[in-house]
Protein backbone atom coordinates (compact mmCIF):
# COMPACT_ATOMS: atom_id res chain seq x y z
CA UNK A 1 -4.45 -29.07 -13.92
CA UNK A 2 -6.75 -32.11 -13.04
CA UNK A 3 -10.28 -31.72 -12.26
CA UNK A 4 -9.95 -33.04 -8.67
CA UNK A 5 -7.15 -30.54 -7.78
CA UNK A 6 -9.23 -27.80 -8.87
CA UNK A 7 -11.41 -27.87 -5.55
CA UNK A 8 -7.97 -26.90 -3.45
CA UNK A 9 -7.11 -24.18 -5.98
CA UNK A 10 -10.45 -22.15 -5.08
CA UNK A 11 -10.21 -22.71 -1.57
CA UNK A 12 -6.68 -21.41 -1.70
CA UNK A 13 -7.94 -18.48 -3.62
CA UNK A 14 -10.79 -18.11 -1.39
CA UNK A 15 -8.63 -17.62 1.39
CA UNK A 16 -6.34 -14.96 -0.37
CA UNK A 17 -9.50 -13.06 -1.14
CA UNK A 18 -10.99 -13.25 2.48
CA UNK A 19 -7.91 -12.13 4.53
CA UNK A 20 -6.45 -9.31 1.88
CA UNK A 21 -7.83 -6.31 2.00
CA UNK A 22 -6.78 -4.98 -1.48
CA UNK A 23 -6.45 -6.73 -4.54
CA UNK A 24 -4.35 -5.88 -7.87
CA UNK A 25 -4.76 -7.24 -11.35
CA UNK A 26 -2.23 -6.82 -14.03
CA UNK A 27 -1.46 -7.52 -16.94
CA UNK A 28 1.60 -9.18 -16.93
CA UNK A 29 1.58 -10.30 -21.40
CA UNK A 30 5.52 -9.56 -22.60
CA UNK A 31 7.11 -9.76 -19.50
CA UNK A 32 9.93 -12.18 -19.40
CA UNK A 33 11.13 -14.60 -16.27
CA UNK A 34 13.40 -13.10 -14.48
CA UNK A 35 11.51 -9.11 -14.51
CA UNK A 36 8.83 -10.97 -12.76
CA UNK A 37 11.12 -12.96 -10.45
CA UNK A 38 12.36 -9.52 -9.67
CA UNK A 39 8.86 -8.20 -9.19
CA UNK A 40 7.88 -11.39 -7.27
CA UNK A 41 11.32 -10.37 -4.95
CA UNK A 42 10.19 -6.79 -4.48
CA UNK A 43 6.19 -7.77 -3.64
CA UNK A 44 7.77 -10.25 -0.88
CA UNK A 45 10.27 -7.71 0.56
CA UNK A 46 6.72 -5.68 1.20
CA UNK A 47 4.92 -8.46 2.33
CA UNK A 48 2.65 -8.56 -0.94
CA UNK A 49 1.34 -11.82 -2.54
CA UNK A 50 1.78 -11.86 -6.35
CA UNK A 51 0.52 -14.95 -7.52
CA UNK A 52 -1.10 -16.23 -10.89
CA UNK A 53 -4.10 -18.38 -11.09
CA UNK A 54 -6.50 -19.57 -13.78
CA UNK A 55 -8.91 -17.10 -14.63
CA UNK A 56 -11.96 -19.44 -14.30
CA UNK A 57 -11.20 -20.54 -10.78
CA UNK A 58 -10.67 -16.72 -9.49
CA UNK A 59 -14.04 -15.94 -11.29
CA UNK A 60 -15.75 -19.40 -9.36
CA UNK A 61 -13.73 -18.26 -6.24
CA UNK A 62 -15.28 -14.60 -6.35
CA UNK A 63 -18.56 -15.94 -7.33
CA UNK A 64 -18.22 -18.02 -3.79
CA UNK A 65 -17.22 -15.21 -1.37
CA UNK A 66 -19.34 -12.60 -3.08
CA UNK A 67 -16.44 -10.12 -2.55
CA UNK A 68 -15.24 -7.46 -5.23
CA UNK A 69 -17.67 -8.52 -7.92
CA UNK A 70 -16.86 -6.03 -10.66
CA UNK A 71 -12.83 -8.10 -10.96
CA UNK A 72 -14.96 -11.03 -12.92
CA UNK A 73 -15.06 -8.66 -16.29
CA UNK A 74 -11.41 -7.82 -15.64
CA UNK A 75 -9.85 -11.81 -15.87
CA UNK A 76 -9.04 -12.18 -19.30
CA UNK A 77 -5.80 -13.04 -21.07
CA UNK A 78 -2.47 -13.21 -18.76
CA UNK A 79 -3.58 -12.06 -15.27
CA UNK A 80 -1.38 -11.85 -12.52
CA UNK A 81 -3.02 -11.40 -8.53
CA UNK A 82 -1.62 -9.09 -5.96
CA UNK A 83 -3.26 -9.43 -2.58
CA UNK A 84 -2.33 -6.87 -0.34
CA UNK A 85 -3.11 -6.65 3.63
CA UNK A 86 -3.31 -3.66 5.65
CA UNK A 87 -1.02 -1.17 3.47
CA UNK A 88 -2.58 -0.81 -0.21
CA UNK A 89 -0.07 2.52 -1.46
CA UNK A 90 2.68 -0.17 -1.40
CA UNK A 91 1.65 -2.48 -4.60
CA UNK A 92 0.26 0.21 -6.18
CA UNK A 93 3.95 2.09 -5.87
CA UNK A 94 5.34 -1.15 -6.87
CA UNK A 95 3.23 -1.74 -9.61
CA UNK A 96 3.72 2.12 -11.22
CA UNK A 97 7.47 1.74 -10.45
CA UNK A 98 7.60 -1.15 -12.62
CA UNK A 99 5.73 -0.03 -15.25
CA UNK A 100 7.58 2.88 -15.42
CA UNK A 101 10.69 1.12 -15.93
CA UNK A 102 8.91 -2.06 -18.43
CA UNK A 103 6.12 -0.36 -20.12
CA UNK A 104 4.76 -3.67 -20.98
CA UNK A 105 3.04 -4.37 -17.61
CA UNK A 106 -0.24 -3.02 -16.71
CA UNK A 107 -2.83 -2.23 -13.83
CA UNK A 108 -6.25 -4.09 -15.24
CA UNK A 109 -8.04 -2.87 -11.79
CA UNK A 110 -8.08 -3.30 -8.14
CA UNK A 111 -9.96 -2.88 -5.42
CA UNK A 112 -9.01 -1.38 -1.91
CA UNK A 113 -11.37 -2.27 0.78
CA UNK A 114 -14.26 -1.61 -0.94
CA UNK A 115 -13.72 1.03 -3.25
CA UNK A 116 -13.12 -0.27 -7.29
CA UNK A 117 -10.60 1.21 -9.17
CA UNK A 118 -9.79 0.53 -12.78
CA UNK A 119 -5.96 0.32 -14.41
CA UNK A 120 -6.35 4.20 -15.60
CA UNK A 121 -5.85 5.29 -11.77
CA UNK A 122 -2.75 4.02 -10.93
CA UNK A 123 -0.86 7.25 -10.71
CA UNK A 124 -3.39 8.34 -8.18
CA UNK A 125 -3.42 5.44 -6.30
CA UNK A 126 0.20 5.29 -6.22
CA UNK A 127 0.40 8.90 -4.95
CA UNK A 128 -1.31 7.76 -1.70
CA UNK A 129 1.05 7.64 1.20
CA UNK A 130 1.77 4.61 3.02
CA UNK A 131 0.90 3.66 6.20
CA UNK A 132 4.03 4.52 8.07
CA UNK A 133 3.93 8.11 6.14
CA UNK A 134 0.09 8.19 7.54
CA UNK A 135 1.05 7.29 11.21
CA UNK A 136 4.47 9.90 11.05
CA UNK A 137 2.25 12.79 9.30
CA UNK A 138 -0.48 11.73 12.79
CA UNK A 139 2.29 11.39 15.38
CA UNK A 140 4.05 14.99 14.10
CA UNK A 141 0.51 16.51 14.24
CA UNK A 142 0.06 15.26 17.64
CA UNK A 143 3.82 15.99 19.24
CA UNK A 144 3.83 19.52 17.13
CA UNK A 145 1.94 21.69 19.71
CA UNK A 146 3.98 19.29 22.73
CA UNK A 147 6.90 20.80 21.46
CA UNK A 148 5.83 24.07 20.95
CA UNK A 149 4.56 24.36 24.22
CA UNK A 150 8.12 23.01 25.81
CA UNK A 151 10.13 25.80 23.65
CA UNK A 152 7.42 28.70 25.46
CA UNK A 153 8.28 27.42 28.35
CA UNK A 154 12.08 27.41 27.67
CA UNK A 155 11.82 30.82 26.21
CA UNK A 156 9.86 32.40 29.46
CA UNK A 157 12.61 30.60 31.74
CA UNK A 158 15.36 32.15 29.59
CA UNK A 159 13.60 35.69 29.57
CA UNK A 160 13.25 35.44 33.40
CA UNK A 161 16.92 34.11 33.76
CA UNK A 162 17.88 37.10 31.69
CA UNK A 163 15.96 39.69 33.71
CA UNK A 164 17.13 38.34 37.05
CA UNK A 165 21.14 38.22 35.29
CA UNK A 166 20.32 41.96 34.15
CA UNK A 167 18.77 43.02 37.66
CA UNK A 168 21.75 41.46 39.39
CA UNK A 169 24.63 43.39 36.97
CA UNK A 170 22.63 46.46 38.03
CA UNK A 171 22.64 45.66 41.22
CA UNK A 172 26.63 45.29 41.44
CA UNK A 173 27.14 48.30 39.44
């Protein structure tokens, strides 16, 4: 890369790091092409960046914004970026998945909003649910007691249909 396109590299990073709100390092040594063309694939499907960057200019870039300082210690060897937006389960479930299935790639850390997390936790962070599980789980919690309060009020309409049904047989008897 020449010196004078390096300016344009960091702003581009810059700009990753300002408007993600998680981001992934791995370790992506001993993968071939075409796994991470399929990892690449599946990151886009979600709506995840994956990109890979020189180590110095994410260090000058993160030195700039001031954001996630403890990633600096982490950028050494092959290191591949995944900035995520609003839903950080999904590259972590991504990432796991294809580890699972490689066991060459690796979480080096991440943070998520904040909070730093280093490569040992990705089964927890994987575990987390996504957002659309998070917004179901909130929207069942919410319409559970609707619905329960719509079958009382079909069950006391039944019971009174059944009384007045009863009442009436007697009545014709």
């Amino acid at each position: 890369m020449k010196k004078d396109e390096k300016p344009g590299q960091v702003a581009s990073i810059i700009e990753k790091l300002t408007s993600s709100n998680s981001i992934f390092l791995v370790n992506y040594a001993g993968i071939n092409v075409e796994d991470i063309s399929k990892l690449r694939k599946e990151f886009r499907k979600e709506g995840v960046d994956y990109t890979v960057f020189k180590n110095t200019l994410v260090k000058r870039a993160l030195k700039d914004t001031g954001k996630y300082p403890l990633l600096a210690g982490h950028l050494k060897g092959m290191t591949g970026i995944v900035f995520a937006g609003d839903n950080p389960a999904i590259p972590a479930k991504i990432i796991k998945k294809f580890l699972d299935d490689k066991k060459k790639f690796e979480l080096k850390a991440c943070y998520i909003e904040s909070d730093f997390f280093d490569g040992s936790q990705l089964t927890e962070l994987s575990n987390l649910p996504s957002k659309a599980e998070v917004i179901a789980g909130v929207i069942g919690a919410i319409a559970s007691p609707a619905s329960g309060i719509v079958g009382s009020i079909n069950a006391v309409i039944r019971e009174l249909i059944s009384v007045i049904d009863e009442v009436a047989k007697t009545k014709a008897a």
